[in-house]
Protein backbone atom coordinates (compact mmCIF):
# COMPACT_ATOMS: atom_id res chain seq x y z
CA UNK A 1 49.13 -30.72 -34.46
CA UNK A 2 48.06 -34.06 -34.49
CA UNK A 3 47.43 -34.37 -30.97
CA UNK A 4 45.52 -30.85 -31.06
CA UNK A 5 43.33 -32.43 -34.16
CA UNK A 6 42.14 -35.59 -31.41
CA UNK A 7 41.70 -33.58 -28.79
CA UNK A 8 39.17 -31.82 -31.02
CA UNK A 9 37.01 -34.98 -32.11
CA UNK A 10 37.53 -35.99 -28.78
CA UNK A 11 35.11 -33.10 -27.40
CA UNK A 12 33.16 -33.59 -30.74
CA UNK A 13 32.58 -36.91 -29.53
CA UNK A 14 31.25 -36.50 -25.97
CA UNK A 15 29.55 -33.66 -27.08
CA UNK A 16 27.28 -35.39 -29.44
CA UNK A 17 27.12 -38.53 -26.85
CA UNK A 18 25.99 -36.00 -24.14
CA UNK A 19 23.14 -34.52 -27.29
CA UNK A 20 21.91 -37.88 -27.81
CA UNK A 21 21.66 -38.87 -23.78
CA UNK A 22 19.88 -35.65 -23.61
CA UNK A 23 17.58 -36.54 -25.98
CA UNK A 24 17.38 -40.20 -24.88
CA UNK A 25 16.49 -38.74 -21.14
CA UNK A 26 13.59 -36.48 -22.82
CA UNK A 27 12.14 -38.76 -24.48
CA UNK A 28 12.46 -41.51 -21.58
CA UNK A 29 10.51 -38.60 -19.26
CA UNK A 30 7.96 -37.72 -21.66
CA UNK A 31 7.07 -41.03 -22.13
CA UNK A 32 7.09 -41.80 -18.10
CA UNK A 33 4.90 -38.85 -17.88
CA UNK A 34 2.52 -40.26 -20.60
CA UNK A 35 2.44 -43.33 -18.92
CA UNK A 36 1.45 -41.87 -15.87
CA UNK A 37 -1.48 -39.89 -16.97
CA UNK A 38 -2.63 -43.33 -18.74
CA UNK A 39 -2.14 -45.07 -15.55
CA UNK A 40 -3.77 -42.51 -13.77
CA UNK A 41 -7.14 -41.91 -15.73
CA UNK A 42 -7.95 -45.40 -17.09
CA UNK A 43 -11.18 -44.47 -17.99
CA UNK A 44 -10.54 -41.14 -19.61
CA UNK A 45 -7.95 -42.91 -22.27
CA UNK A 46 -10.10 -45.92 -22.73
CA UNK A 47 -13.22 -43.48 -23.83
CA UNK A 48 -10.53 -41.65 -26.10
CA UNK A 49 -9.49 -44.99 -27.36
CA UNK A 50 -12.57 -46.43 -27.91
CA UNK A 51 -13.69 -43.12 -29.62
CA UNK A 52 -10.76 -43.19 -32.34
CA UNK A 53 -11.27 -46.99 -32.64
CA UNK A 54 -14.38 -45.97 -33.68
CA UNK A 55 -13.85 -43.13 -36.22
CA UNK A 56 -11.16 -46.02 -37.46
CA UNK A 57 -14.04 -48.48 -38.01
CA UNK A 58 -17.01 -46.50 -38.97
CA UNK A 59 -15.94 -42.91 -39.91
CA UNK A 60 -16.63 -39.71 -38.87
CA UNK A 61 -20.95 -39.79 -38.99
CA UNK A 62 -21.27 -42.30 -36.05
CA UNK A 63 -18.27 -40.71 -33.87
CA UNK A 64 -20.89 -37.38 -34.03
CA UNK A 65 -23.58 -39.66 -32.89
CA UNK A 66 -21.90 -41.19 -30.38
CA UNK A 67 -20.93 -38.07 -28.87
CA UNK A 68 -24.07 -35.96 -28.93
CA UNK A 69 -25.94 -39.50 -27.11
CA UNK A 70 -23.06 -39.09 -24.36
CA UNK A 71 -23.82 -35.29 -24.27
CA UNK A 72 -27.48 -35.83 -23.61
CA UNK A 73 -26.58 -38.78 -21.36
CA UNK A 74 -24.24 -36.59 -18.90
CA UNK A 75 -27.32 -33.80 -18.95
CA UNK A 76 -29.96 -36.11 -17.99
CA UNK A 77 -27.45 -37.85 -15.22
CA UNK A 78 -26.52 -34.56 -14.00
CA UNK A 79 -30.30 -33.68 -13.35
CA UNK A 80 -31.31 -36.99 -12.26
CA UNK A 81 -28.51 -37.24 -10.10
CA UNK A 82 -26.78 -34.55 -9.86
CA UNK A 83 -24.08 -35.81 -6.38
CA UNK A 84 -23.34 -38.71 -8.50
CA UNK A 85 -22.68 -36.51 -11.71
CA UNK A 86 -20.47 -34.22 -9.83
CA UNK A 87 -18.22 -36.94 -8.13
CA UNK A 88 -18.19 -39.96 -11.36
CA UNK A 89 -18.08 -36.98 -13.85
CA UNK A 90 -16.90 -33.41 -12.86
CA UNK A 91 -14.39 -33.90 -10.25
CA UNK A 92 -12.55 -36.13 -12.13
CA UNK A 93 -12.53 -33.94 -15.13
CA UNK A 94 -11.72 -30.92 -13.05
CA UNK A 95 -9.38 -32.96 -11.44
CA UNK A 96 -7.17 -33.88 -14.51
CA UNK A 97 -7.71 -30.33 -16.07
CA UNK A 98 -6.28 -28.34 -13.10
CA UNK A 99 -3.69 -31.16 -12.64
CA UNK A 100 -2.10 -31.29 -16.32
CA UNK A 101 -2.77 -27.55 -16.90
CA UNK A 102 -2.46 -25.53 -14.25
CA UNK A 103 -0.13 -27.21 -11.20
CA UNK A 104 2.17 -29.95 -12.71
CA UNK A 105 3.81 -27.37 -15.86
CA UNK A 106 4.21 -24.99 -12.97
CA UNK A 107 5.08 -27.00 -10.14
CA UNK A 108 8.93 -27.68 -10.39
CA UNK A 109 9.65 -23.51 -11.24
CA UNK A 110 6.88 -22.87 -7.95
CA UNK A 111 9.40 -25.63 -5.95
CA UNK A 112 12.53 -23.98 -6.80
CA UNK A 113 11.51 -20.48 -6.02
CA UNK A 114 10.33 -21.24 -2.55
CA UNK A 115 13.15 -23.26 -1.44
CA UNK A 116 11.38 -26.34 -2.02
CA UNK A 117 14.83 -28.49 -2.87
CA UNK A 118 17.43 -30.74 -1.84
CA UNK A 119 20.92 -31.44 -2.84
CA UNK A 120 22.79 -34.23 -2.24
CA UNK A 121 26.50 -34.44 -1.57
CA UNK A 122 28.62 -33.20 -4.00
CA UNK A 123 31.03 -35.67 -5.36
CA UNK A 124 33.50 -33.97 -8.06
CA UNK A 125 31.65 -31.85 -10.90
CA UNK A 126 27.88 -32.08 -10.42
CA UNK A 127 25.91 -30.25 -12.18
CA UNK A 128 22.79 -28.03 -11.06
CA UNK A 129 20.46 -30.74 -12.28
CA UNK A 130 21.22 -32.87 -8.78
CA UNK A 131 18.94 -30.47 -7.31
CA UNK A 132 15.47 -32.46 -6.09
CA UNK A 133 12.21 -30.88 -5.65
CA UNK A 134 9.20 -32.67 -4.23
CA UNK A 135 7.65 -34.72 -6.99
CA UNK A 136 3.50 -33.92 -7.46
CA UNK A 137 1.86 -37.23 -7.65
CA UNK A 138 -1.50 -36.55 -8.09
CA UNK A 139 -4.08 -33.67 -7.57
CA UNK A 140 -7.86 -34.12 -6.47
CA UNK A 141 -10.37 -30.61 -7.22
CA UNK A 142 -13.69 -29.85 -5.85
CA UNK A 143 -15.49 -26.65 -6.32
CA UNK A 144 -13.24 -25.00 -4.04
CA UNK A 145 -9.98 -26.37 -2.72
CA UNK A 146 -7.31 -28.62 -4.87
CA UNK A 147 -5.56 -31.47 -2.77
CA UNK A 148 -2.06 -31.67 -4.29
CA UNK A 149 -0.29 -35.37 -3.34
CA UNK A 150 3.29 -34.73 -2.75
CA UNK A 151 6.05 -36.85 -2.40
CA UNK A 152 9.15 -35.69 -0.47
CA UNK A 153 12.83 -36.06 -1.42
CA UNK A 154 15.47 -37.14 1.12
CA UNK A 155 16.21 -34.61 3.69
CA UNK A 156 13.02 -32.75 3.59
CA UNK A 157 10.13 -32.63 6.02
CA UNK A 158 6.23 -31.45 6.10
CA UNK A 159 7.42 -28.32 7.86
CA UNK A 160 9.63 -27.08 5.15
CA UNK A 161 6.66 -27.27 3.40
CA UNK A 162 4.30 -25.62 5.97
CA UNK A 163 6.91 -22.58 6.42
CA UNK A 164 6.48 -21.86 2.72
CA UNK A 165 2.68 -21.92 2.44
CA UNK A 166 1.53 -18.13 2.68
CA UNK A 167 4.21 -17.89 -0.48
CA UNK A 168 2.51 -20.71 -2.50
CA UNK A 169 -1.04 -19.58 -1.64
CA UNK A 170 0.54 -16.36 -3.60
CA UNK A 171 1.87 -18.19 -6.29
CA UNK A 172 -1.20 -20.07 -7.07
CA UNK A 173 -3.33 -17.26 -7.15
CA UNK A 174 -5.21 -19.23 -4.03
CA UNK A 175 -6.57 -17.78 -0.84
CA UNK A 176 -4.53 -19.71 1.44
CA UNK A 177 -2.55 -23.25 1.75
CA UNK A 178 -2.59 -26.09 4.04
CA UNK A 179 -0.28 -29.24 4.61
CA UNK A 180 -1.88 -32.30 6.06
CA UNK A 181 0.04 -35.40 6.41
CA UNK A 182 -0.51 -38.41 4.11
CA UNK A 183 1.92 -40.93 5.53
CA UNK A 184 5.85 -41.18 5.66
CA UNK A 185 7.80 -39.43 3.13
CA UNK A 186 4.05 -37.58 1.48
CA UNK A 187 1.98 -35.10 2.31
CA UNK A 188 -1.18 -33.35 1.03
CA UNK A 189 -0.80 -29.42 -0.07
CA UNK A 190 -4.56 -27.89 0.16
CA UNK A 191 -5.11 -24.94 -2.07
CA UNK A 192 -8.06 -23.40 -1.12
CA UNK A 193 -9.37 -20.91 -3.35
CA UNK A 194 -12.22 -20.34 -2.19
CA UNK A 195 -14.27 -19.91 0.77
CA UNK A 196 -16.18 -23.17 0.97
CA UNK A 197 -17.46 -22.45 4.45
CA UNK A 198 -19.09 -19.27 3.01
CA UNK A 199 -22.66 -20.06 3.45
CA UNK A 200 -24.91 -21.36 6.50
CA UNK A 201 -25.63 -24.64 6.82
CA UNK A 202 -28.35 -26.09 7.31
CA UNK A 203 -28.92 -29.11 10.02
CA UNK A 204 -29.12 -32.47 8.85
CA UNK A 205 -32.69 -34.33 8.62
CA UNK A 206 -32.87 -37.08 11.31
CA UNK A 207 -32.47 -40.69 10.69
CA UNK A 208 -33.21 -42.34 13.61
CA UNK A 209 -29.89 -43.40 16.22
CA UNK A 210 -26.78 -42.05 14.94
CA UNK A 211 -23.00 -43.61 15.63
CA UNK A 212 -21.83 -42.07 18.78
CA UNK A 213 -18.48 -42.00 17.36
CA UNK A 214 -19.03 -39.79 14.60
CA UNK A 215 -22.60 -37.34 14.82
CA UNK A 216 -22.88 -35.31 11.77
CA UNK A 217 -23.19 -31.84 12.96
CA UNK A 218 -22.16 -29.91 10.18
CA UNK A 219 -19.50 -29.70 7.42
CA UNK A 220 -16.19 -29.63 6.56
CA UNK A 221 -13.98 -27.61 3.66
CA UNK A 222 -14.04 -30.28 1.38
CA UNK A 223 -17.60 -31.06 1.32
CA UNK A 224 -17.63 -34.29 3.55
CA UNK A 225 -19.99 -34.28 6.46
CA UNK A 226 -18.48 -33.03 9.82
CA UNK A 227 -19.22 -36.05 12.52
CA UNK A 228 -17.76 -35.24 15.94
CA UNK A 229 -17.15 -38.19 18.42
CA UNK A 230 -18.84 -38.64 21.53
CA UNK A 231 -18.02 -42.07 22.63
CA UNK A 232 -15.33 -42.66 24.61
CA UNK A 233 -13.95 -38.38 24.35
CA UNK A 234 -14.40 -35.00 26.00
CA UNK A 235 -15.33 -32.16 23.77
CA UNK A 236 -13.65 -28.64 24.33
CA UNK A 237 -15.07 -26.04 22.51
CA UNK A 238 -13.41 -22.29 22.40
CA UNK A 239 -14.56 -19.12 20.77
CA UNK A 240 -15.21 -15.58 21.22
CA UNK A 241 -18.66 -14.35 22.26
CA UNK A 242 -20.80 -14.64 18.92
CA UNK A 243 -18.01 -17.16 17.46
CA UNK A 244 -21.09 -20.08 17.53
CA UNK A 245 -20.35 -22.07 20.22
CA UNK A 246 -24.41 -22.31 20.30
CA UNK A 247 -24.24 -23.18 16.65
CA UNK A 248 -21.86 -25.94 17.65
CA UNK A 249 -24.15 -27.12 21.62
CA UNK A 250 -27.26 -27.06 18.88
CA UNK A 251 -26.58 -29.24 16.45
CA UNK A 252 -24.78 -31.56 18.61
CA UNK A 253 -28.09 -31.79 20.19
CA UNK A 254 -30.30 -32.10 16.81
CA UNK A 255 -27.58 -34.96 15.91
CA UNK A 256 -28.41 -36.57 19.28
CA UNK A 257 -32.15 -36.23 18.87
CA UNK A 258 -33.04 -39.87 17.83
CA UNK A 259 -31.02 -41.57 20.79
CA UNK A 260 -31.93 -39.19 23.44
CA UNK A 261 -36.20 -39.73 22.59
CA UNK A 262 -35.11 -43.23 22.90
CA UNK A 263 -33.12 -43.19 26.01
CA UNK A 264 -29.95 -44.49 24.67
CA UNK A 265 -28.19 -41.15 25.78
CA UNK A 266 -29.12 -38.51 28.40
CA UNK A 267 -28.20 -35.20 28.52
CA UNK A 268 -26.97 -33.22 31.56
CA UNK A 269 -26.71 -29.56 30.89
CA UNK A 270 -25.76 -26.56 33.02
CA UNK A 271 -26.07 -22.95 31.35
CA UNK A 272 -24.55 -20.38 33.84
CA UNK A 273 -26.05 -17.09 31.96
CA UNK A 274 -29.29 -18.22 33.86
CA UNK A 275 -30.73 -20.13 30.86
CA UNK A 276 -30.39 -18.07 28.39
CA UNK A 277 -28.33 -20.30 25.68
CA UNK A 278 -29.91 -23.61 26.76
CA UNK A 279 -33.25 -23.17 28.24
CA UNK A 280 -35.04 -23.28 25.07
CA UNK A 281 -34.21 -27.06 24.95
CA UNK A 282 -34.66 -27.72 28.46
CA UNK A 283 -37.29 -30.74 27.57
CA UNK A 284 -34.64 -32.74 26.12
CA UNK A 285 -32.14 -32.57 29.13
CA UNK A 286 -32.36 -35.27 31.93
CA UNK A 287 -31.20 -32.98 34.32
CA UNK A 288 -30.83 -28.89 34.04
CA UNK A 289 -29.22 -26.19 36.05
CA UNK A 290 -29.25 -22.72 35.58
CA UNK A 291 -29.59 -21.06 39.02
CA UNK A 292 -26.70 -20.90 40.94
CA UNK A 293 -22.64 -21.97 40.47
CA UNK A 294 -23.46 -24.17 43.92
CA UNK A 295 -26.64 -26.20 42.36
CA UNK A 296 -24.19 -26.72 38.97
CA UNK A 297 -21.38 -27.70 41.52
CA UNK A 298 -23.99 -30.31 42.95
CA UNK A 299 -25.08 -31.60 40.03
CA UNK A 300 -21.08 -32.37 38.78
CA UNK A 301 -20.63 -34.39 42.15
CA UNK A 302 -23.91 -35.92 41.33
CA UNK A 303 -22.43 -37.51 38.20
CA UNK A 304 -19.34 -38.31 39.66
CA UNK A 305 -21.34 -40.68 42.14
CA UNK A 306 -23.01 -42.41 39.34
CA UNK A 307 -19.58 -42.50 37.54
CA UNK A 308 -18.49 -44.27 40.38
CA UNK A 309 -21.26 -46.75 40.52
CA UNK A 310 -21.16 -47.70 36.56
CA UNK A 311 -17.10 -48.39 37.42
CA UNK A 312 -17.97 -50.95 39.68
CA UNK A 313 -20.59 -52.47 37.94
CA UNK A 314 -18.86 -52.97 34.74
CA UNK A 315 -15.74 -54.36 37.06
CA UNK A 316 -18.51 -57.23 38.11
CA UNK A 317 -19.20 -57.98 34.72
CA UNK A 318 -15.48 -57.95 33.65
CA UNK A 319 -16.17 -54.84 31.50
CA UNK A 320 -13.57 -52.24 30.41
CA UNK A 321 -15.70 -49.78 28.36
CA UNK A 322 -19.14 -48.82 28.61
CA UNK A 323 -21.88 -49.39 25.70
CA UNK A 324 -24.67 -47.52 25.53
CA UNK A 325 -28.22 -48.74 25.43
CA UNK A 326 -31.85 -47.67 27.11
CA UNK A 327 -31.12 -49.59 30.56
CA UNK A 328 -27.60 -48.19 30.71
CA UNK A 329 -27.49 -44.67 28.41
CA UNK A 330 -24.32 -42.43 27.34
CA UNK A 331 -24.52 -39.51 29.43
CA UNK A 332 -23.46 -36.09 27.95
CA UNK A 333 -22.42 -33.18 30.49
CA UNK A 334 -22.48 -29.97 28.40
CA UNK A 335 -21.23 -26.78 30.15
CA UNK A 336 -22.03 -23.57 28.66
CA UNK A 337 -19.58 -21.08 29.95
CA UNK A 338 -17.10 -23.24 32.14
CA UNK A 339 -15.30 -20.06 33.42
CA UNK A 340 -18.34 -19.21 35.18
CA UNK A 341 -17.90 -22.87 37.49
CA UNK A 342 -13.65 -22.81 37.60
CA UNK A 343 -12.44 -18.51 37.90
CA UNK A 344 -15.63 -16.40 38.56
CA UNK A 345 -17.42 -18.48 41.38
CA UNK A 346 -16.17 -18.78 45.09
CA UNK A 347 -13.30 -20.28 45.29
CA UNK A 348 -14.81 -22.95 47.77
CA UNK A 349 -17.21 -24.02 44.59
CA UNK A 350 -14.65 -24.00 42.40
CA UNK A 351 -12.40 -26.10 44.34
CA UNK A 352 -15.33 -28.58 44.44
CA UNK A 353 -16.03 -27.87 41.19
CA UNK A 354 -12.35 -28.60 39.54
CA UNK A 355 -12.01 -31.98 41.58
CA UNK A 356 -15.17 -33.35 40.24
CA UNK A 357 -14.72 -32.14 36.66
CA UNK A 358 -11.24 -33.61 36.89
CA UNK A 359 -12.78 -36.84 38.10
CA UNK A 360 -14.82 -37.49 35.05
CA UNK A 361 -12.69 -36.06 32.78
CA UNK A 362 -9.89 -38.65 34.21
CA UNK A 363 -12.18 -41.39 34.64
CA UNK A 364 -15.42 -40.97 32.66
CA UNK A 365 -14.83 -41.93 29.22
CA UNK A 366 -14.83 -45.59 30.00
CA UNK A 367 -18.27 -45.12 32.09
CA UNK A 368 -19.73 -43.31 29.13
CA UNK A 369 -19.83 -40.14 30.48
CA UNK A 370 -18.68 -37.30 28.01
CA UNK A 371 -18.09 -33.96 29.03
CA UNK A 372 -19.09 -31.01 26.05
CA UNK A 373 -17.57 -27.88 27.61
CA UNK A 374 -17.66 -24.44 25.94
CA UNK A 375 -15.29 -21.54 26.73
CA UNK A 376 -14.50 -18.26 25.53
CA UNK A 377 -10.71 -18.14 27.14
CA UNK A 378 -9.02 -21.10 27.00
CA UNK A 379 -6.16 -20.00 29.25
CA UNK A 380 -5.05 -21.99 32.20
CA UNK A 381 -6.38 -20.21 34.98
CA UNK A 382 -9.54 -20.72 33.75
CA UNK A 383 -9.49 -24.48 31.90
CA UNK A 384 -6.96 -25.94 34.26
CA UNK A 385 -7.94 -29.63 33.01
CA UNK A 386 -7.59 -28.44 29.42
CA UNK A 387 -5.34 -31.24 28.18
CA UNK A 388 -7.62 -33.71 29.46
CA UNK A 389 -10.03 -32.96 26.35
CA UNK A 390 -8.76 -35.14 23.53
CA UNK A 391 -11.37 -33.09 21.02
CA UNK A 392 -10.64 -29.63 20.86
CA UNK A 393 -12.88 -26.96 18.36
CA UNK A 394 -11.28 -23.84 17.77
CA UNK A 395 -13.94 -21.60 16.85
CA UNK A 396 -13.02 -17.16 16.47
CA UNK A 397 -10.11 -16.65 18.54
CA UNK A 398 -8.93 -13.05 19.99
CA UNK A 399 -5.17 -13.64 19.35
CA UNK A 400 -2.77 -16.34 17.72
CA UNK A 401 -1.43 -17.46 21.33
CA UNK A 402 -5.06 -19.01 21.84
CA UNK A 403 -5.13 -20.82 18.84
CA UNK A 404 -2.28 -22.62 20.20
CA UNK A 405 -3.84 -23.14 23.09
CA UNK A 406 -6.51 -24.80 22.13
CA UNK A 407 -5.05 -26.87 19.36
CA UNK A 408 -1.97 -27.95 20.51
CA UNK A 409 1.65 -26.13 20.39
CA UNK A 410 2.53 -25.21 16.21
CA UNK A 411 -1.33 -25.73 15.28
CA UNK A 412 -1.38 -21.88 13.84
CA UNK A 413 1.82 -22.69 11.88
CA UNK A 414 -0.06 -25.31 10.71
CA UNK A 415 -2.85 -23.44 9.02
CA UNK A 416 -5.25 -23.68 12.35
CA UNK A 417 -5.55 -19.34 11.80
CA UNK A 418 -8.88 -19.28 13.89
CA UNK A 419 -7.74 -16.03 15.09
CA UNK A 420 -8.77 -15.14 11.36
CA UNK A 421 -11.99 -16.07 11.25
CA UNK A 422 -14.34 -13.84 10.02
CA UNK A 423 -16.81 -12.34 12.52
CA UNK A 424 -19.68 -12.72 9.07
CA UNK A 425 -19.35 -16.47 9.29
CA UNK A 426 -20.40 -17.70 13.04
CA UNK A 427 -20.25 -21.17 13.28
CA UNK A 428 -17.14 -22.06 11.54
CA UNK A 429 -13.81 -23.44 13.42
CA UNK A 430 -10.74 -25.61 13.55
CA UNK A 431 -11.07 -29.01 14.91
CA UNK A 432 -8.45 -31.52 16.41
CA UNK A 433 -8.95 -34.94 17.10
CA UNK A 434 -7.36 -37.21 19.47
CA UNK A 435 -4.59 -39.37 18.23
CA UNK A 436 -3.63 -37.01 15.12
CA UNK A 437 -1.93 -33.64 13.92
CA UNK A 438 -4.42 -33.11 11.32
CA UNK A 439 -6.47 -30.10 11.48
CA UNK A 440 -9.70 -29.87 9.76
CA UNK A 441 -11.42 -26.65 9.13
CA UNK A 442 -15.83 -26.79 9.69
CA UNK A 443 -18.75 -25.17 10.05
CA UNK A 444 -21.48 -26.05 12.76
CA UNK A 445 -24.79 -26.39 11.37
CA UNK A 446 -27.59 -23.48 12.06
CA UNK A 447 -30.71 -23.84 14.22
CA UNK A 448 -33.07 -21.17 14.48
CA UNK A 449 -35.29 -20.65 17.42
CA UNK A 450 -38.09 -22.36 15.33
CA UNK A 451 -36.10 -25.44 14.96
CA UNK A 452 -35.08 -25.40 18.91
CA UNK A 453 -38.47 -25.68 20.00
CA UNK A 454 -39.56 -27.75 17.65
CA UNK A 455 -36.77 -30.14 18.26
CA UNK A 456 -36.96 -30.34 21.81
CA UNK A 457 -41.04 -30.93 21.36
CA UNK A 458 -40.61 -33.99 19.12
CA UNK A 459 -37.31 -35.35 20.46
CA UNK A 460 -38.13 -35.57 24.52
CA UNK A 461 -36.60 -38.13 26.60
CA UNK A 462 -38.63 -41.26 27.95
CA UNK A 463 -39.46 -40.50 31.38
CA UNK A 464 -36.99 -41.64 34.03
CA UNK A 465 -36.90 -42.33 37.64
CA UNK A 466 -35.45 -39.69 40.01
CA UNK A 467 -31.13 -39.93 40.63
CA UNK A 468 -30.55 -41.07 43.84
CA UNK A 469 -27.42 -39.76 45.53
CA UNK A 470 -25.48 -39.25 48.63
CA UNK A 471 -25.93 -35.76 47.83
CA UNK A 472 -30.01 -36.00 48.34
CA UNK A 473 -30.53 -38.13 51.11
CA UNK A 474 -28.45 -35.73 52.62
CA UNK A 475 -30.94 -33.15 52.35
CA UNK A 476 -34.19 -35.49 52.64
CA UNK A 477 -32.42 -35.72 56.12
């Protein structure tokens, strides 16, 4: 009996001890979490502090006029300045709102429902608690999409993540999800909700010679300006006819408008459909084509020989990469419809035309030669050099096999649905850069006729001597 009696306040025992380590745990989490949301918004807990330091100090009648002065302060900021309001004021505050109340009392129950969790070895009785779930560090808003910070546990990878985002775009109430990756061991969850692409936009005022390694030409998801790269990259660009490849050839062009009425870059363009894309521009090209697939074919070659003549003059100098300037520009080949030049021309043309392409594309970039090609089917048999174009746009695609295609094997898993694109919003696509998995959805700025003409009247090139080439003495002969 005596035995059965300590046996009894033995289990009492650890059962209160297991209470009060409980309790101890609680308490040690809440205040972690407190600590973290002090840690994280500094300024927010400051103002709070300051404000009950003052009702402490002063009373209640100057904590009301504090407050309706900081009112009438955040009204006047957000009319004098209203980009400054919305990222020192609003997106913080949206931000932490979203953050405490919507994702991080939801987030471990969303986790465990989709799979999102690790166990480690079992060793003896473990309880269900081992489970892990990927921890939410910290979550960013803007008007439209929420960037959740996530930290993953050991033995889980971004694509566990990825394989589970149609389900959490459900969850969430969101139109889709995204995973980009942060850096080892985190990754960023993008919860879209709306459509921030939704409405045109418009082209960006000029302001004299732009970067050639980032040209504003539109802009992304997020807000943030789209800049694509020209220096030292090809440019692919696929999409369905009316997809806004234009959009895309356009504004590439408005972007280059400063540098190209100063001679720093030249532009070679060929337009197959006998003009009818490019021809409204024509004054700002240094060279144009629009007759026949042979003339385009000759004017390809044409580079190629000057390609070949900037190589050995930089070897001279000791000179690995080309920098652009008025005696020495950045040339820019764009190609309207490149299936035109490589499946639907003779094949003698084409032959000519695929070694020379393949020649600058190869050898080019370090000459400052970049080729802009656009392309309704990316297949092989009609880009055959398609892996030779680090940056790849993804505009409306017929089918998910292109989008893969284009942007690289696993891009659709991946969130790249271009194939989903709505035929109502022309100009917007998926873009991959060179040197990264990250795929960034934009839209292409829109120029009407109006602005065309008026672009290529105010932004013509300095006038140049004629090219000489093998090609033309050849037919001076």
């Amino acid at each position: 009996m005596a035995d059965r009696y300590e046996d009894i306040a033995d289990e009492f025992i650890l059962s209160v001890m297991q209470t009060v380590m409980d309790l101890v745990s609680a308490v040690r989490k809440a205040v972690w979490v407190a600590l973290k949301q002090v840690i994280g918004h500094p300024v927010l807990f400051a103002l709070i502090g300051c404000v009950g330091w003052l009702w402490w100090v002063q009373g209640r009648g100057a904590v009301i006029v504090v407050v309706v002065l900081a009112v009438v302060a955040l009204f006047v900021l957000s009319r004098v300045a209203p980009a400054q309001f919305r990222r020192f004021v609003t997106r913080p505050w949206v931000s932490w709102v979203r953050g405490t109340f919507v994702y991080r009392w939801r987030w471990r129950s969303v986790a465990l429902r989709h799979g999102l969790v690790t166990r480690p070895a079992m060793h003896g009785c473990q309880r269900r608690a081992d489970a892990e779930v990927p921890s939410l560090l910290r979550v960013i808003s803007s008007t439209d999409v929420d960037r959740l910070l996530i930290k993953l546990p050991v033995g889980m990878a971004p694509v566990d993540v990825e394989k589970v985002c149609d389900a959490l775009a459900h969850a969430f109430r969101a139109r889709e999800c995204r995973v980009t990756s942060a850096r080892p061991g985190r990754v960023w969850l993008e919860v879209h909700r709306r459509d921030g692409l939704r409405f045109v936009v418009q082209p960006v005022e000029h302001q004299g010679p732009v970067d050639l390694s980032g040209i504003p030409i539109g802009t992304c998801e997020d807000g943030d300006a789209w800049r694509l790269r020209l220096s030292g990259t090809h440019v692919l660009i696929a999409g369905a006819t009316g997809s806004g490849k234009g959009s895309v050839l356009w504004s590439l062009l408005h972007g280059l408008g400063a540098d190209i009425s100063e001679g720093r870059v030249q532009v070679w363009a060929m337009d197959p459909k006998g003009g009818m894309e490019l021809r409204p521009g024509q004054a700002l090209f240094c060279r144009f084509e629009d007759s026949s697939a042979e003339a385009m074919c000759m004017a390809v070659e044409d580079l190629v020989t000057m390609k070949d003549q900037r190589a050995k003059a930089l070897a001279a100098r000791s000179v690995r990469s080309h920098t652009a300037s008025v005696g020495e520009p950045h040339i820019v080949l764009i190609i309207d419809e490149l299936a035109t030049l490589t499946a639907l021309a003779d094949r003698g043309i084409t032959n000519r035309f695929e070694k020379a392409l393949g020649l600058l594309l190869t050898q080019g970039r370090a000459c400052g030669i970049s080729v802009v090609a656009a392309v309704q089917d990316p297949g092989k048999d009609v880009v055959g050099w398609r892996d030779l174009f680090p940056t790849r746009v993804a505009m409306r695609l017929d089918n998910p096999i292109q989008v893969d295609m284009v942007l690289g094997d696993g891009a659709r898993d991946r969130g790249a649905r271009a194939d989903h694109i709505s035929e109502l919003t022309p100009g917007v696509a998926y873009v991959r850069v060179e040197g990264s998995r990250e795929l960034r959805r934009v839209r292409a700025a829109y120029l009407d006729d109006e602005a065309i003409v008026s672009l290529a009247e105010t932004c013509r090139p300095p006038a140049h001597e004629p090219i000489e080439t093998p090609t033309a003495e050849k037919d001076v002969a």
